[in-house]
Structure formats: C-alpha cells, structure tokens
C-alpha atoms as a PDB file:
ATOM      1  CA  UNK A   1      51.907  52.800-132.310  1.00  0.00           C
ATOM      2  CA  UNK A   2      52.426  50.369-129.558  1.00  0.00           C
ATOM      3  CA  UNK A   3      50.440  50.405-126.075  1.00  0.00           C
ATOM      4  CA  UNK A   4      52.840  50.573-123.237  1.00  0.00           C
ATOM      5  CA  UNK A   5      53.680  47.265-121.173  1.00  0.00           C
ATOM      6  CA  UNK A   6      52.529  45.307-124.131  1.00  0.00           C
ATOM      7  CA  UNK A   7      55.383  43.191-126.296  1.00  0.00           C
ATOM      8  CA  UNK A   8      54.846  42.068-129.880  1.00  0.00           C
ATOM      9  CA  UNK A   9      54.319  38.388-130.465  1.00  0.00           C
ATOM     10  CA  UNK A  10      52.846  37.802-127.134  1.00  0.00           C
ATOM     11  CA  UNK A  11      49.381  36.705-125.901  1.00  0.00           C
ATOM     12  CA  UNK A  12      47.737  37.406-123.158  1.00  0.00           C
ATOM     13  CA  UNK A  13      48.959  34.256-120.810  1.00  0.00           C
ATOM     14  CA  UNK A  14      52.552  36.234-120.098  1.00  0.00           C
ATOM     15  CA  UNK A  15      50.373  39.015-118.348  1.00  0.00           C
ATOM     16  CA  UNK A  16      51.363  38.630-114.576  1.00  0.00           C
ATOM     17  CA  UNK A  17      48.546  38.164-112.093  1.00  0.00           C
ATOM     18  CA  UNK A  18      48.008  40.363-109.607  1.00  0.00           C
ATOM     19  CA  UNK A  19      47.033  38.271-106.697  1.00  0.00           C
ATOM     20  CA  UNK A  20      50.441  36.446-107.361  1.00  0.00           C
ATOM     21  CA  UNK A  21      52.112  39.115-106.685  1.00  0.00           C
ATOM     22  CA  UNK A  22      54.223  39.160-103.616  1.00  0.00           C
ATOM     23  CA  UNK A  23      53.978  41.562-100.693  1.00  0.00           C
ATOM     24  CA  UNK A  24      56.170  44.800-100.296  1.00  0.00           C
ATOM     25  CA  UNK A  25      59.353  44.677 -98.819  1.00  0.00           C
ATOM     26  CA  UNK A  26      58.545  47.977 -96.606  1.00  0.00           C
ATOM     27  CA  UNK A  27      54.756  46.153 -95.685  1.00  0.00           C
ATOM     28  CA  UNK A  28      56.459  43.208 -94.673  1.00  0.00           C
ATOM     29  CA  UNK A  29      59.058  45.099 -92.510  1.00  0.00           C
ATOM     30  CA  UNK A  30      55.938  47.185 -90.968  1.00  0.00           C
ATOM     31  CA  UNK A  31      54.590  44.139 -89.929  1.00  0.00           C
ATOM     32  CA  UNK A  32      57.688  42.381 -88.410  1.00  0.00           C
ATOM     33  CA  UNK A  33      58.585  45.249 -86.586  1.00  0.00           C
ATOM     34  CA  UNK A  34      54.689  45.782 -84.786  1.00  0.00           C
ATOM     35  CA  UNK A  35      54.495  41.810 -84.199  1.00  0.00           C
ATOM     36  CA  UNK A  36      58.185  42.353 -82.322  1.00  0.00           C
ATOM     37  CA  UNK A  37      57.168  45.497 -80.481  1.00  0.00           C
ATOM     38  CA  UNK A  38      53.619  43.872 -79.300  1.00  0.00           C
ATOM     39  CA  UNK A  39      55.369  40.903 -77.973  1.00  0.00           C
ATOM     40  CA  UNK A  40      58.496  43.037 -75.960  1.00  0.00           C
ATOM     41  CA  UNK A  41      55.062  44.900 -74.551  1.00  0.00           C
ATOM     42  CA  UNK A  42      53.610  41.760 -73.437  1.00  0.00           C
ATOM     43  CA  UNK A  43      57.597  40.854 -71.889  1.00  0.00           C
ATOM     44  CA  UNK A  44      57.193  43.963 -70.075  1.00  0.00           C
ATOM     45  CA  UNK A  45      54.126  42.678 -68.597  1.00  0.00           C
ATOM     46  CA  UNK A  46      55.026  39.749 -67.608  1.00  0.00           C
ATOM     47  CA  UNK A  47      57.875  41.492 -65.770  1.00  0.00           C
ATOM     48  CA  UNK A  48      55.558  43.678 -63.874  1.00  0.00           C
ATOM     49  CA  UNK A  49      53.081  41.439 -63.216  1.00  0.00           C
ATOM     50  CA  UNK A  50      56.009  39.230 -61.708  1.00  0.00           C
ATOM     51  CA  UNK A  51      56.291  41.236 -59.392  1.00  0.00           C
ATOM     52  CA  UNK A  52      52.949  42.522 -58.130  1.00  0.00           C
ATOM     53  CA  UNK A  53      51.794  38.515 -58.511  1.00  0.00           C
ATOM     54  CA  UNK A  54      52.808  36.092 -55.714  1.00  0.00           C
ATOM     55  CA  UNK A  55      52.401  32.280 -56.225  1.00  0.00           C
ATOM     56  CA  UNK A  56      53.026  29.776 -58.978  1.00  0.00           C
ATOM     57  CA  UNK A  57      51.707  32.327 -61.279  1.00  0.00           C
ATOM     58  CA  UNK A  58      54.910  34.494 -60.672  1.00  0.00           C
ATOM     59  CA  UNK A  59      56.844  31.543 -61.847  1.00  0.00           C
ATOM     60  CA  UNK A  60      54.674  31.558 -65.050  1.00  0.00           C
ATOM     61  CA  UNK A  61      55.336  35.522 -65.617  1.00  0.00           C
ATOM     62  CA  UNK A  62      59.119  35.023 -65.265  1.00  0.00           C
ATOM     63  CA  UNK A  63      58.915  31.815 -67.616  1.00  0.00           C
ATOM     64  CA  UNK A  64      57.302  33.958 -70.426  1.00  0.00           C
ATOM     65  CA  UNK A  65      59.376  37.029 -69.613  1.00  0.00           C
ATOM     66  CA  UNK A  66      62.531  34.793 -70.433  1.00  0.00           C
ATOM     67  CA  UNK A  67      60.889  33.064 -73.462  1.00  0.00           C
ATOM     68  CA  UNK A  68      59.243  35.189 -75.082  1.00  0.00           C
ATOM     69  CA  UNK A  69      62.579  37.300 -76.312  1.00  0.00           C
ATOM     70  CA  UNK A  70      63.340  34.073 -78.143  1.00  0.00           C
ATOM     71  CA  UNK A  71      60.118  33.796 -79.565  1.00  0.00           C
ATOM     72  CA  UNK A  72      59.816  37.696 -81.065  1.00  0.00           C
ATOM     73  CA  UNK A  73      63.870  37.404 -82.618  1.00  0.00           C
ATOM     74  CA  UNK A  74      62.909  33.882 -84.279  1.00  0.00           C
ATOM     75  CA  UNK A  75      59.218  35.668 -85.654  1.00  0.00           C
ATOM     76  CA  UNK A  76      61.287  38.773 -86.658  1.00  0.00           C
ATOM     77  CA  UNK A  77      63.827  37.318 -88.405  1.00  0.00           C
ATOM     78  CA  UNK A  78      61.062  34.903 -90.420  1.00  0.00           C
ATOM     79  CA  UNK A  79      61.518  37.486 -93.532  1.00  0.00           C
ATOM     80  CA  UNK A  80      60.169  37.459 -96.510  1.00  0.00           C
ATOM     81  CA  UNK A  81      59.125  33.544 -98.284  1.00  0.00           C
ATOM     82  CA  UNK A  82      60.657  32.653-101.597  1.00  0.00           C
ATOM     83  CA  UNK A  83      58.360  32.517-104.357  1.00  0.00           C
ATOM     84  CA  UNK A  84      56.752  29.568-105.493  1.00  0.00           C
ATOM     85  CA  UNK A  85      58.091  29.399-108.800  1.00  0.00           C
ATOM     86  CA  UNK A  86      61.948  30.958-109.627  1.00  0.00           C
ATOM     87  CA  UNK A  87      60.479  31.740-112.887  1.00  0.00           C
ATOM     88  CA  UNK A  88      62.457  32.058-116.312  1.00  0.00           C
ATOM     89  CA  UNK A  89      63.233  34.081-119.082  1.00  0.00           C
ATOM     90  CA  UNK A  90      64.149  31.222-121.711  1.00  0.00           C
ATOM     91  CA  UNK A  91      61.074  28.866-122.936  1.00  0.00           C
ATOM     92  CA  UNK A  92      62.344  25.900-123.614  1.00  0.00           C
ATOM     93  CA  UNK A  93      61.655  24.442-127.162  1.00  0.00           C
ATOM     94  CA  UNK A  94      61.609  21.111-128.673  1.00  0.00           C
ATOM     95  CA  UNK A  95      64.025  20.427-131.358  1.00  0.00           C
ATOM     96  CA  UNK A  96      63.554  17.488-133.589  1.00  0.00           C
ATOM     97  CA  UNK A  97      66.098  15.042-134.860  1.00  0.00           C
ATOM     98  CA  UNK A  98      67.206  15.572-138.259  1.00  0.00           C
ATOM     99  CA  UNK A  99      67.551  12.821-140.854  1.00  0.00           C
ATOM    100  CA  UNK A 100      71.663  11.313-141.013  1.00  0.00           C
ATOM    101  CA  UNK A 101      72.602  11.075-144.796  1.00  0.00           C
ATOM    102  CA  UNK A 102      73.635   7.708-144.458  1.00  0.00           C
ATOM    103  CA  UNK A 103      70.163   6.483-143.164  1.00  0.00           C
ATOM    104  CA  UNK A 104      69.079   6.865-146.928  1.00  0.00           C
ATOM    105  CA  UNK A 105      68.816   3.588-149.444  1.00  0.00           C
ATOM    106  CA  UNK A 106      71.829   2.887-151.105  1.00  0.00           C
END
C-alpha cells in the first residue's frame, strides 16, 4: 500500500520545503490591518497634540496628521509578494536528433 502524499517514481528532491513556504493569506491580512490601525492611532495623535502644542511643533503634528493617511493606504495595500519562482508542472526533457536516412553511404 502506498503512504499518503507520496507519488511513485519520485525522489525525495520534489518534497516542498517548509521554510519556502509562503505566509497565510488571513496572517498577512492580520498584519496589514494592525500596521494600518497603529498608524490612524498615531494620526489621531498628531491631531490632538496639534492642538494642545503651540509653536513650530504644531506645524510638524499637522504635517504628519496629513501624511501619514498616505503612508498607512500605500503600506496597506503592499499585499502579498509574488513568489520567487512561478514554478511548473512540465520538466522539460532533452530530445536528441535522430539519424536522416539519406545521411547513410550510398
């Protein structure tokens, strides 16, 4: 009897790694979404602190209060990478030329 998640004529070099393996969609989305919501946080305090702050340093609060919104969609919205390799079912093989009849000696 075969062993599960083993197929005949195979070695052991078609056995995908585990530390190749790419994260989790719903991990990656988890992590997105607290990188987005700990940089709105930081927006809000920026607002606040716009306001209880007098000086240049308001001017900085209100700078990063406006930027930062740009900064968390672009982060956000940097989803998943593409894997290194696309990877492929077909292994290519090399197929020799054959011998023409006429190449023979007359």
């Amino acid at each position: 009897m075969r062993r599960p998640g083993r197929a005949r004529g195979r070695g052991t070099s078609d056995v995908p790694r585990i530390t190749s393996a790419r994260e989790p969609l719903s991990d990656d989305l988890s992590r997105r979404t607290r990188r987005y919501l700990i940089q709105m946080g930081i927006r809000v305090v920026c607002f606040i602190g716009a306001v209880l702050v007098d000086g240049w340093f308001r001017w900085v609060l209100v700078a990063g209060a406006v930027v930062l919104p740009y900064v968390a969609v672009v982060l956000a919205n940097a989803g998943r990478t593409r894997g290194e390799e696309a990877g492929t079912f077909v292994e290519p093989r090399h197929i020799e030329a054959g011998k023409d009849e006429d190449d023979g000696e007359h």
